[in-house]
C-alpha atoms as a PDB file:
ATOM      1  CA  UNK A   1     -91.729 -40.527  25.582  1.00  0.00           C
ATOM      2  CA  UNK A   2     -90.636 -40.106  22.108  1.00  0.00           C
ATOM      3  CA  UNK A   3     -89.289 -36.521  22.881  1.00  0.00           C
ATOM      4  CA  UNK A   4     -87.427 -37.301  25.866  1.00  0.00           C
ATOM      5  CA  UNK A   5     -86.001 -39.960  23.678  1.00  0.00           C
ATOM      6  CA  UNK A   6     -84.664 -37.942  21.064  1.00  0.00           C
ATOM      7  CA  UNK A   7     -83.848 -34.888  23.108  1.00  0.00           C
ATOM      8  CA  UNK A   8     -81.505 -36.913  25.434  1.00  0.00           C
ATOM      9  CA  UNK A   9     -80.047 -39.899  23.014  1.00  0.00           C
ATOM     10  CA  UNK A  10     -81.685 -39.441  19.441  1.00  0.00           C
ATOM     11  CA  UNK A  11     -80.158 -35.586  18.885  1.00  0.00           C
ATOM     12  CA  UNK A  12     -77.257 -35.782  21.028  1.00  0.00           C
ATOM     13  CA  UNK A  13     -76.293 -39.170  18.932  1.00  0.00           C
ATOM     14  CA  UNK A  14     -76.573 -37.620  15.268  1.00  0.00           C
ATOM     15  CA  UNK A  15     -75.214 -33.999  16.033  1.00  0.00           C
ATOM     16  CA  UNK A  16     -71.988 -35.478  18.495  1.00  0.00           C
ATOM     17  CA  UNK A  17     -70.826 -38.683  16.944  1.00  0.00           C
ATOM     18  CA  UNK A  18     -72.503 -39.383  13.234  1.00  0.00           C
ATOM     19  CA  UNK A  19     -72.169 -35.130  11.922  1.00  0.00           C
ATOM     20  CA  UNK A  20     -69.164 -34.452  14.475  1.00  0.00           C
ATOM     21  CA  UNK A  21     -70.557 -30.944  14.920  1.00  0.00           C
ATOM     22  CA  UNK A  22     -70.890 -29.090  18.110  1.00  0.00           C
ATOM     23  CA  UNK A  23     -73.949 -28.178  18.618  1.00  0.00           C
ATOM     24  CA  UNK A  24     -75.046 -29.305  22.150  1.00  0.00           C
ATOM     25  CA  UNK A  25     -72.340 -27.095  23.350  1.00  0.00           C
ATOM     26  CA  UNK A  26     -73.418 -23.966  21.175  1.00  0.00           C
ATOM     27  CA  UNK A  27     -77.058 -24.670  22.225  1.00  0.00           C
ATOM     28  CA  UNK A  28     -75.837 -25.058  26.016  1.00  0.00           C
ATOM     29  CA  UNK A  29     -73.586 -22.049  25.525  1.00  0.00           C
ATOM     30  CA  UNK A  30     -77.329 -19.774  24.155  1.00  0.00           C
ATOM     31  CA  UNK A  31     -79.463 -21.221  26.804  1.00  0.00           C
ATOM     32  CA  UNK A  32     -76.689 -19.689  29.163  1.00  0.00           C
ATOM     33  CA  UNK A  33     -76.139 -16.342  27.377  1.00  0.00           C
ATOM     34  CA  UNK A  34     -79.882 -15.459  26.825  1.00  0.00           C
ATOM     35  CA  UNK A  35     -80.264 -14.487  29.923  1.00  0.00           C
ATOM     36  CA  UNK A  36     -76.896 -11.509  30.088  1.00  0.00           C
ATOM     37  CA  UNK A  37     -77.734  -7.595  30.167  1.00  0.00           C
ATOM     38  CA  UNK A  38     -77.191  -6.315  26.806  1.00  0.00           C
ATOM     39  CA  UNK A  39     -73.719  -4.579  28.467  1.00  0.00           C
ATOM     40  CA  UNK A  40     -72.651  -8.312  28.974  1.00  0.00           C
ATOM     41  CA  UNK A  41     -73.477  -9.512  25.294  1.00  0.00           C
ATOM     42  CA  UNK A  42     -71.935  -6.199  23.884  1.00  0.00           C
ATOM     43  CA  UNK A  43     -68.424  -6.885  26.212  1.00  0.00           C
ATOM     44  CA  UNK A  44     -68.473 -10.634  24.474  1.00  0.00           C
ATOM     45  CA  UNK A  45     -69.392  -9.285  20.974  1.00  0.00           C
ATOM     46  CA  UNK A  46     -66.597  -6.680  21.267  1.00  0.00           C
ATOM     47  CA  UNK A  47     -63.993  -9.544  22.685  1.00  0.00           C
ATOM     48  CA  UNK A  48     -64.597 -11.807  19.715  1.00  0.00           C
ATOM     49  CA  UNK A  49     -64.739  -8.829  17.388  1.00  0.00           C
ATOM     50  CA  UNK A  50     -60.950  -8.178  18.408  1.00  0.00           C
ATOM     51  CA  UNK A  51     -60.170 -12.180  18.210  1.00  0.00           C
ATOM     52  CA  UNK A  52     -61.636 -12.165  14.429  1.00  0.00           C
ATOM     53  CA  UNK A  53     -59.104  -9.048  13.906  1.00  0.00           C
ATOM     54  CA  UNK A  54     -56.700 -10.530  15.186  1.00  0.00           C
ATOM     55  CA  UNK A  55     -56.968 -13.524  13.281  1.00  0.00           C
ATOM     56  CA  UNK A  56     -57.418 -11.642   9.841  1.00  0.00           C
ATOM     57  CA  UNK A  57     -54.663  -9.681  10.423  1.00  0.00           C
ATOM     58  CA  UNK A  58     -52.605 -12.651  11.271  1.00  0.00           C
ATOM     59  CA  UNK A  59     -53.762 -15.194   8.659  1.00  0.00           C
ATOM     60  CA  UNK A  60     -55.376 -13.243   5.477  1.00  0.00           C
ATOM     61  CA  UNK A  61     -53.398 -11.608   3.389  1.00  0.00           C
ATOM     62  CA  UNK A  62     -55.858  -9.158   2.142  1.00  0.00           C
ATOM     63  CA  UNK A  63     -56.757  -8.129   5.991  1.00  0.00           C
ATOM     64  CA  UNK A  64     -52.828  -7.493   6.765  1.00  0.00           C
ATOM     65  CA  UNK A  65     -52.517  -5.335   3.566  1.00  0.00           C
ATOM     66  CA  UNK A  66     -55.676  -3.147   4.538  1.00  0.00           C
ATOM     67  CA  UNK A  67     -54.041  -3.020   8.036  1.00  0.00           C
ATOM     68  CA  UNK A  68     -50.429  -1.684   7.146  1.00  0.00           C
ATOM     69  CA  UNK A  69     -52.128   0.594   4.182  1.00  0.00           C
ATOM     70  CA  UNK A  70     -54.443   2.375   7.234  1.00  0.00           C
ATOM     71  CA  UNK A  71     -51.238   2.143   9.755  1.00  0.00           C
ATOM     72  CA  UNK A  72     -53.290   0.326  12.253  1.00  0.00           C
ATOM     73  CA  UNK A  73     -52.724  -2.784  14.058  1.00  0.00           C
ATOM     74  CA  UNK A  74     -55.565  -4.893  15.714  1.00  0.00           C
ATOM     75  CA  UNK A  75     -54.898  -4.064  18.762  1.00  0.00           C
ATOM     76  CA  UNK A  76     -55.109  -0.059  17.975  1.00  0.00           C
ATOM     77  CA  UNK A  77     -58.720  -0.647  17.478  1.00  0.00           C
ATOM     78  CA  UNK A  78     -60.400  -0.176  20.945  1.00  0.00           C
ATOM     79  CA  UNK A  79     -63.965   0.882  19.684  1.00  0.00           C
ATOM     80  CA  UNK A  80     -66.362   1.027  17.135  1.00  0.00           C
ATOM     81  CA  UNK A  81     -64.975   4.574  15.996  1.00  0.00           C
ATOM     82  CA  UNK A  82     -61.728   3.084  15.201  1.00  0.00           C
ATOM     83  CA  UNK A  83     -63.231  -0.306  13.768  1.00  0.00           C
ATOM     84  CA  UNK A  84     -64.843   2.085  10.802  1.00  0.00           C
ATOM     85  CA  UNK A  85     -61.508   2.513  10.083  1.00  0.00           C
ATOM     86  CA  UNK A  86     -61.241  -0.496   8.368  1.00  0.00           C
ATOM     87  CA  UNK A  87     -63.835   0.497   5.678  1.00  0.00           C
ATOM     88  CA  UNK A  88     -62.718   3.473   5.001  1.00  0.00           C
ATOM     89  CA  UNK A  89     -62.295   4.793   1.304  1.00  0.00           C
ATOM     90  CA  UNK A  90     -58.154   5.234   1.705  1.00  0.00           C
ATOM     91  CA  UNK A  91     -57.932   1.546   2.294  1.00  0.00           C
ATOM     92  CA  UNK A  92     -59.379   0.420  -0.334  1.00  0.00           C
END
């Protein structure tokens, strides 16, 4: 009894509306994902890889800098080869 109550109004209550977090929707999101081929969670690490660039390059200083002093924009890196790119010694 006291499970179902705090799994279904207790948890939802404190994480949703007192913290103002989103956690029932990560936790939905990993009860989903759990289940993909490790092709599938490779394609979505790889897509938000490239978002994070993208959003470096676009918002942090430091990022753009390292990003014009290599040449490269975000969307010249297409794999992990050109992602090491990044940390390499000439961009430093």
């Amino acid at each position: 009894m006291y499970s179902r109550l705090y799994k279904n109004i207790l948890f939802p209550f404190y994480e949703t509306v007192l913290r103002r977090r989103n956690t029932l929707k990560y936790l939905k999101y990993l009860e989903k994902t759990q289940w993909y081929s490790p092709e599938r969670l490779r394609e979505i690490q790889w897509e938000r890889l490239q978002r994070l660039l993208r959003y470096a390059y676009e918002n942090v200083p430091y990022y753009r800098e390292k990003f014009k002093k290599l040449k490269l924009l975000p969307d010249d890196i297409k794999n992990f080869k050109d992602f090491e790119k990044l940390n390499s010694s000439s961009a430093k």
